[in-house]
C-alpha atoms as a PDB file:
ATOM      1  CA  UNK A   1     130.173 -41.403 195.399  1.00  0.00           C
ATOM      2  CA  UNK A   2     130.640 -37.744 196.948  1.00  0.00           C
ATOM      3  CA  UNK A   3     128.093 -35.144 196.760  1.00  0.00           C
ATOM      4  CA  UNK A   4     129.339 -33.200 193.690  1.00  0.00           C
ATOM      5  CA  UNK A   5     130.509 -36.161 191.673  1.00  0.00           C
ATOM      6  CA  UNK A   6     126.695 -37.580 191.924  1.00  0.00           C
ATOM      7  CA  UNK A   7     125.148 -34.442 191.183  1.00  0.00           C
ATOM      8  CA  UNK A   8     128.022 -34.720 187.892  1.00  0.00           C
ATOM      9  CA  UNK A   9     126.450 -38.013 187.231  1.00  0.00           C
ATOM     10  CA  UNK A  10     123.083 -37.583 187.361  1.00  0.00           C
ATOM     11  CA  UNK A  11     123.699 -34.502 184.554  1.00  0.00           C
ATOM     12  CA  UNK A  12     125.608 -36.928 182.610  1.00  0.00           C
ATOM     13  CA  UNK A  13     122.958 -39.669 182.397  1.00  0.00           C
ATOM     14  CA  UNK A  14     120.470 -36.654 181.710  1.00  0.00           C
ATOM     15  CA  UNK A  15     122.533 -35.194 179.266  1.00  0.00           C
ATOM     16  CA  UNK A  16     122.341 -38.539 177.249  1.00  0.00           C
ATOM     17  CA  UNK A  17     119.335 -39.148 178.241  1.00  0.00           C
ATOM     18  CA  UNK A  18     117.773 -35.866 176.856  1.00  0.00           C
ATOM     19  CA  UNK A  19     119.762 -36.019 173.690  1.00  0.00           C
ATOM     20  CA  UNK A  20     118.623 -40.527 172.917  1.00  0.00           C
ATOM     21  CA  UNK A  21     114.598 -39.167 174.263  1.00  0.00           C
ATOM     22  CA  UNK A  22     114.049 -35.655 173.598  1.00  0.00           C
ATOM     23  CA  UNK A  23     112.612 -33.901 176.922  1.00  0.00           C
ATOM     24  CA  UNK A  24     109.000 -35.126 177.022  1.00  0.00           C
ATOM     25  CA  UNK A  25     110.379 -39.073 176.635  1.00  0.00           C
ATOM     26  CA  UNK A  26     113.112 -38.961 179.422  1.00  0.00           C
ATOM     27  CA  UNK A  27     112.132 -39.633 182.735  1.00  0.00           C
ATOM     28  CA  UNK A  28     113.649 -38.830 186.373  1.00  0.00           C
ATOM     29  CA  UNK A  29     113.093 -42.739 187.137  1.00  0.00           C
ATOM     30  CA  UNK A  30     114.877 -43.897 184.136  1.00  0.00           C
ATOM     31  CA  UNK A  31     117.808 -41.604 185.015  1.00  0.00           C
ATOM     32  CA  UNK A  32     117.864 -42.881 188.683  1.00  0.00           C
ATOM     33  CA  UNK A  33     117.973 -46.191 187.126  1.00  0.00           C
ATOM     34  CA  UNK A  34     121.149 -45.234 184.829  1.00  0.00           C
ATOM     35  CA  UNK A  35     122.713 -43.191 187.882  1.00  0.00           C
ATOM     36  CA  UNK A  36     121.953 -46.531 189.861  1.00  0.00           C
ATOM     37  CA  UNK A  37     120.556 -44.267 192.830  1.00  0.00           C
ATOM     38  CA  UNK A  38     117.335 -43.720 194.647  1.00  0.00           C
ATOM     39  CA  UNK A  39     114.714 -41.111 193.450  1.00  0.00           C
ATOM     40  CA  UNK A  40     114.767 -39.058 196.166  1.00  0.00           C
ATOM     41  CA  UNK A  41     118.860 -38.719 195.638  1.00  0.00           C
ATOM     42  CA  UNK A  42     117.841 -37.556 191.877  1.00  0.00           C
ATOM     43  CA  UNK A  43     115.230 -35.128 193.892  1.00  0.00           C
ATOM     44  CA  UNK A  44     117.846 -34.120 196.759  1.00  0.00           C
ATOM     45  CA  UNK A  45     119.217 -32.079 193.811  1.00  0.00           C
ATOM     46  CA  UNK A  46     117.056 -31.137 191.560  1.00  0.00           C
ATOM     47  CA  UNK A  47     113.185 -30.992 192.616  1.00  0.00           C
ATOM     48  CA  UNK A  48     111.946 -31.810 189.036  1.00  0.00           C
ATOM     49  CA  UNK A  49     113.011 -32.665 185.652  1.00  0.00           C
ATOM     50  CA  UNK A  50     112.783 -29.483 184.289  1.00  0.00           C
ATOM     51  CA  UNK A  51     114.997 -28.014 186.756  1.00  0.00           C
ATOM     52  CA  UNK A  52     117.885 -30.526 185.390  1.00  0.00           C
ATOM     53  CA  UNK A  53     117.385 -30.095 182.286  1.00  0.00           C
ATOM     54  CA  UNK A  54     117.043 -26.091 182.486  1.00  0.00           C
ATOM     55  CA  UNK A  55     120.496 -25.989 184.555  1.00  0.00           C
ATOM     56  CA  UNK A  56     121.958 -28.449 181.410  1.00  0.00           C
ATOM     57  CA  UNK A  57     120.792 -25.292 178.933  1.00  0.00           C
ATOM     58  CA  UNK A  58     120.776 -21.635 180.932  1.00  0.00           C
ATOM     59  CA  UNK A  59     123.671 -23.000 182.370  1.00  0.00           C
ATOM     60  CA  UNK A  60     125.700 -25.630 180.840  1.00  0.00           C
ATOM     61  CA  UNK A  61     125.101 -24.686 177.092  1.00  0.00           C
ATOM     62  CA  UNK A  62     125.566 -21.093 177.223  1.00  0.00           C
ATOM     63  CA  UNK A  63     128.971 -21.723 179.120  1.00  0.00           C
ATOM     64  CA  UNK A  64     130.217 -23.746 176.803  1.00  0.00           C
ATOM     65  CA  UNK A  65     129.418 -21.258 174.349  1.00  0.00           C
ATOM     66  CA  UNK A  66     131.173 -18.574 177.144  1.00  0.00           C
ATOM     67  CA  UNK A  67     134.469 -20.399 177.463  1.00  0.00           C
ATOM     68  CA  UNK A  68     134.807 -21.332 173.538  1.00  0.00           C
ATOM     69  CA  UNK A  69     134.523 -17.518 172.634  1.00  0.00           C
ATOM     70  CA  UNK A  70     136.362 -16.057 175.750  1.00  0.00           C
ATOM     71  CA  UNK A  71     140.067 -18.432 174.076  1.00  0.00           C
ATOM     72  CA  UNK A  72     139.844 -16.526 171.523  1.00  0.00           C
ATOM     73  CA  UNK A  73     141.242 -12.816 170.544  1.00  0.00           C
ATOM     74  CA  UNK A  74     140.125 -10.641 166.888  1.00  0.00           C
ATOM     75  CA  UNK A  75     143.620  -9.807 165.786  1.00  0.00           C
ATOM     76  CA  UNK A  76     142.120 -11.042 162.210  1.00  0.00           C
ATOM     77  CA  UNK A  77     138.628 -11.760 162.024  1.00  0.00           C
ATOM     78  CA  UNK A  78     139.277 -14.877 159.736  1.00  0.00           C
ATOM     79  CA  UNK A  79     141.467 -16.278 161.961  1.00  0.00           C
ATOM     80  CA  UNK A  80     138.803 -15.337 164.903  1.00  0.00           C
ATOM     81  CA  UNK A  81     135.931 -17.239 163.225  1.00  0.00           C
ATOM     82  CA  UNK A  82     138.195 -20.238 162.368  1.00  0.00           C
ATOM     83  CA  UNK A  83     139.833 -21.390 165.852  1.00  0.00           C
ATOM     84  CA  UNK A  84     136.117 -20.897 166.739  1.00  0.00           C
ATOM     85  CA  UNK A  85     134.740 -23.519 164.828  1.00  0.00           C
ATOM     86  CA  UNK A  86     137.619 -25.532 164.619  1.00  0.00           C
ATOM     87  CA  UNK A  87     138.043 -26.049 168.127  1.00  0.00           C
ATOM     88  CA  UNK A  88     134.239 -27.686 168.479  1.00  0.00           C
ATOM     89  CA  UNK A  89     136.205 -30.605 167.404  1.00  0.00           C
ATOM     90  CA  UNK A  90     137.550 -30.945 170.527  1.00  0.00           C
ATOM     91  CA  UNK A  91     134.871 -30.722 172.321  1.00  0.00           C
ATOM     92  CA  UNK A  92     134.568 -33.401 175.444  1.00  0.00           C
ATOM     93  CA  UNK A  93     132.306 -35.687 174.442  1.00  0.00           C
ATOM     94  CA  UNK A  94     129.871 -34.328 177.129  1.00  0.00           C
ATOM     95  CA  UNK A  95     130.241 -30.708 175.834  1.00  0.00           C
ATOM     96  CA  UNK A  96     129.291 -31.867 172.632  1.00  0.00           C
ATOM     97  CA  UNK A  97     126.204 -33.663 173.966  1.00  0.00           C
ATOM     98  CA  UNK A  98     125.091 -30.803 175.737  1.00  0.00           C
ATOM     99  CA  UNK A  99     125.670 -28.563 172.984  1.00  0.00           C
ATOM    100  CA  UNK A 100     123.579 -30.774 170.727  1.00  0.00           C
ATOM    101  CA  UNK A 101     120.691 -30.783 172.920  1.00  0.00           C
ATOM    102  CA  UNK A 102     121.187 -26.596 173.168  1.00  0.00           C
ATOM    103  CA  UNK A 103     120.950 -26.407 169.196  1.00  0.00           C
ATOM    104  CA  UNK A 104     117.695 -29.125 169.538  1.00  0.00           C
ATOM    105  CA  UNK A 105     116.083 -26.474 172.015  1.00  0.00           C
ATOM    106  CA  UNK A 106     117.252 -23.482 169.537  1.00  0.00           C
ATOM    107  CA  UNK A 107     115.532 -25.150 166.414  1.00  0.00           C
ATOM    108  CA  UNK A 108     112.638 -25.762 168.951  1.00  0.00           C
ATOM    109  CA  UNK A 109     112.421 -29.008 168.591  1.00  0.00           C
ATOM    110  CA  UNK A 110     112.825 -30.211 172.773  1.00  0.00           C
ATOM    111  CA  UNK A 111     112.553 -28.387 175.762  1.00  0.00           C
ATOM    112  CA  UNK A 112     109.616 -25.797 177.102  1.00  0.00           C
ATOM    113  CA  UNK A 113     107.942 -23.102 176.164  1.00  0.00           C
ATOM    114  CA  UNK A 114     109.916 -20.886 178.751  1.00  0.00           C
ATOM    115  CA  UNK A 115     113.378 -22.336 177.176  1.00  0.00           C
ATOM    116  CA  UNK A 116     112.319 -21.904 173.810  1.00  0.00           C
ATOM    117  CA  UNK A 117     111.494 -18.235 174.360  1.00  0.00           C
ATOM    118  CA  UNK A 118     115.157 -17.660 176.166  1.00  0.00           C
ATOM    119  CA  UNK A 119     116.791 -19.370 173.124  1.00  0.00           C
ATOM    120  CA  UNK A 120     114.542 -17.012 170.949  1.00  0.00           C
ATOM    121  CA  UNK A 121     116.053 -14.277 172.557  1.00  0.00           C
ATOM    122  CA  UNK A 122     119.254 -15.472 172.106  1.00  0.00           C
ATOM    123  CA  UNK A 123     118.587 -16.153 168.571  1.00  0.00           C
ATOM    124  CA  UNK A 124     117.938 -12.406 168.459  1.00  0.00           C
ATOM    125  CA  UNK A 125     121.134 -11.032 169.690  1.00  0.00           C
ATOM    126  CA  UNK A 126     123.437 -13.495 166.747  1.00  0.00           C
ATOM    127  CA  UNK A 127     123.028 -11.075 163.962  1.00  0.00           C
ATOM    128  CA  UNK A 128     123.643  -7.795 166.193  1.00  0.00           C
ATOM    129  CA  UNK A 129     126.661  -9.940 167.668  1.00  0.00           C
ATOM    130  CA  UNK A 130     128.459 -10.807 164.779  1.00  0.00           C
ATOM    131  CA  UNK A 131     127.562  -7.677 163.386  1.00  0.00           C
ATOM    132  CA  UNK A 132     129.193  -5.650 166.044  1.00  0.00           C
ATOM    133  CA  UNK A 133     132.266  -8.321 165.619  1.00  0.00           C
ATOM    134  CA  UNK A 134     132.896  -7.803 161.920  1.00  0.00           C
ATOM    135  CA  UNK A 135     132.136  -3.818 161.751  1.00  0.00           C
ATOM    136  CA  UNK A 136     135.505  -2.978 161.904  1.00  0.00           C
ATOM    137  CA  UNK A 137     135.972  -4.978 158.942  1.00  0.00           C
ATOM    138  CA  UNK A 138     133.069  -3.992 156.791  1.00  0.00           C
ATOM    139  CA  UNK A 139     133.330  -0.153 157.126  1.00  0.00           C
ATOM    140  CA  UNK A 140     131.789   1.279 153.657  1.00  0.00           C
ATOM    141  CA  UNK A 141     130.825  -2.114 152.523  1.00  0.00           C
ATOM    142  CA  UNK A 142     127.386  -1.641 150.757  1.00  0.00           C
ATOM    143  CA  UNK A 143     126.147  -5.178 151.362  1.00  0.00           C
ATOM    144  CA  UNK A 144     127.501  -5.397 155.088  1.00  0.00           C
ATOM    145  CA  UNK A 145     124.204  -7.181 156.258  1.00  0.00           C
ATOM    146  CA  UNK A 146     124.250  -9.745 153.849  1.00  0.00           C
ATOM    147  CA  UNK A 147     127.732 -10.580 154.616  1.00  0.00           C
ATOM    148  CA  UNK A 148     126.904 -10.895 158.489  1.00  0.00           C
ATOM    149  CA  UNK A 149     124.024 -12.962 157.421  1.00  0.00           C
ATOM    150  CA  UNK A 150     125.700 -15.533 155.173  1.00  0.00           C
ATOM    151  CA  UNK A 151     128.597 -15.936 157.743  1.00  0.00           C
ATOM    152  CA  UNK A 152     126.088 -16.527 160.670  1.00  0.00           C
ATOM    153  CA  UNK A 153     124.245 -19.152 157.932  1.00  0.00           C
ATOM    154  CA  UNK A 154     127.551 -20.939 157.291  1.00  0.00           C
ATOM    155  CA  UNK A 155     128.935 -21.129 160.907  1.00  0.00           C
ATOM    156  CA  UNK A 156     125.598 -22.500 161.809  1.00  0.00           C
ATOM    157  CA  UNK A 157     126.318 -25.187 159.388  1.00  0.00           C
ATOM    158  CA  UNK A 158     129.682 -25.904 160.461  1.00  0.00           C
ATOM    159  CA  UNK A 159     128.441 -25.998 163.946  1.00  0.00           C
ATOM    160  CA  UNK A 160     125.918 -28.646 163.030  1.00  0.00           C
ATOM    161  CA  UNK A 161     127.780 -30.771 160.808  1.00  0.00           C
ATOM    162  CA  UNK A 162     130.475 -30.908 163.908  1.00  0.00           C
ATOM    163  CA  UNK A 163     128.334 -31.073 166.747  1.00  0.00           C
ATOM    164  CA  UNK A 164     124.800 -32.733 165.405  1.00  0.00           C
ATOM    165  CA  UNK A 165     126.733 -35.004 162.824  1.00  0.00           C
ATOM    166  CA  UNK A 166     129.416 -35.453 164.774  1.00  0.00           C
ATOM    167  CA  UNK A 167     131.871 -34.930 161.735  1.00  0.00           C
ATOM    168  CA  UNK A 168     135.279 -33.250 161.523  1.00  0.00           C
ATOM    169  CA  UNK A 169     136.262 -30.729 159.825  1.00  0.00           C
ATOM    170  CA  UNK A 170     139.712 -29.608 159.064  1.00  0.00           C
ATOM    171  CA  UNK A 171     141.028 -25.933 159.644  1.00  0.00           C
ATOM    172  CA  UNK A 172     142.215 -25.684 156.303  1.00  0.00           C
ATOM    173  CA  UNK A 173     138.342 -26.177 155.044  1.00  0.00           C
ATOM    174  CA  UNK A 174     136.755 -24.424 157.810  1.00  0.00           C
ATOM    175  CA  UNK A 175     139.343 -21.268 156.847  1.00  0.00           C
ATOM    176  CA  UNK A 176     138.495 -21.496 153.229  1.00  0.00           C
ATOM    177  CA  UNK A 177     134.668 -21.294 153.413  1.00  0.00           C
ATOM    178  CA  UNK A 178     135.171 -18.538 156.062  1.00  0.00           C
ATOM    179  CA  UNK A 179     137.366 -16.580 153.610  1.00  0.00           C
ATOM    180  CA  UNK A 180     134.838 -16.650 150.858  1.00  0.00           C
ATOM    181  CA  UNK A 181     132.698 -15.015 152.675  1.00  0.00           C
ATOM    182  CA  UNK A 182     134.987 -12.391 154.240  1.00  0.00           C
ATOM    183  CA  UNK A 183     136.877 -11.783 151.291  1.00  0.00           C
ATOM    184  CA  UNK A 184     135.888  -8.330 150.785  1.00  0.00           C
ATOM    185  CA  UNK A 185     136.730  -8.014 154.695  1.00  0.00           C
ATOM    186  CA  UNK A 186     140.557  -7.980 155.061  1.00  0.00           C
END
């Protein structure tokens, strides 16, 4: 196996290994065993199991996040909000694993203290995002906030029920619930 198709591996068997274990119950030996390579292999590329699973989050999570949001354009913000969600679907399977273990390290629930505080930050920064996303639309709206804030609630339910449940949901659904809450928006 080359050199970057191992290194692939190894994050694939940690990826499931993290989401089946949590952090604290998956080990570097396990995943060797999984890999079906040596320890020091697992260690020629990542000193320490919280290096692997930190490049799986800063890196892997948040560019999942990067490409999902860069496919899509805000010619109408309902239309914006549903391809967003509605292409989670398609997620690979990987993306979807890694993704779940991201939301598991948002709702603090795996992962370190240092990880937990960057996804706090990042926590942070959703309401000001979508915020910034839908002023256009909500220009002399008096409840503008609690618009933003019911949106953010509901796409972080939709996210869930597709990526922790593992459950479809159809564009014509996703669009509708969307709507409801933009309706004042258009």
């Amino acid at each position: 196996m080359a050199g970057t198709d191992l290194r692939e591996r190894i994050k694939e068997v940690a990826v499931e290994q993290f989401n089946a274990n949590g952090y604290h119950g998956t080990t570097i030996r396990n995943i060797a065993k999984e890999v079906n390579c040596s320890l020091p292999m697992i260690y020629y590329y990542y000193k320490n199991k919280k290096e692997l699973f930190d490049e799986i989050i800063k890196k892997e999570f948040f560019n999942i996040i990067k490409k999902q949001a860069s496919n899509l354009k805000i010619d109408n913000v309902i239309d914006f909000y549903t391809k967003f969600i509605y292409d989670l679907n398609f997620l690979s399977s990987y993306d979807k694993q890694v993704y779940r273990l991201g939301i598991k390290v948002y709702l603090l629930f795996d992962g370190d203290e240092e990880l937990m505080n960057l996804m706090d930050e990042w926590e942070k920064s959703i309401f000001p995002r979508h915020l910034e996303i839908l002023k256009p639309y909500t220009n002399n709206m008096k409840n503008e906030k609690a618009v933003v804030r019911t949106l953010v609630h509901l796409l972080e339910t939709m996210i869930e029920n597709i990526v922790v449940k593992n459950r479809y949901l159809p564009e014509d659904e996703i669009r509708e619930e969307i709507s409801v809450v933009l309706q004042g928006c258009m």
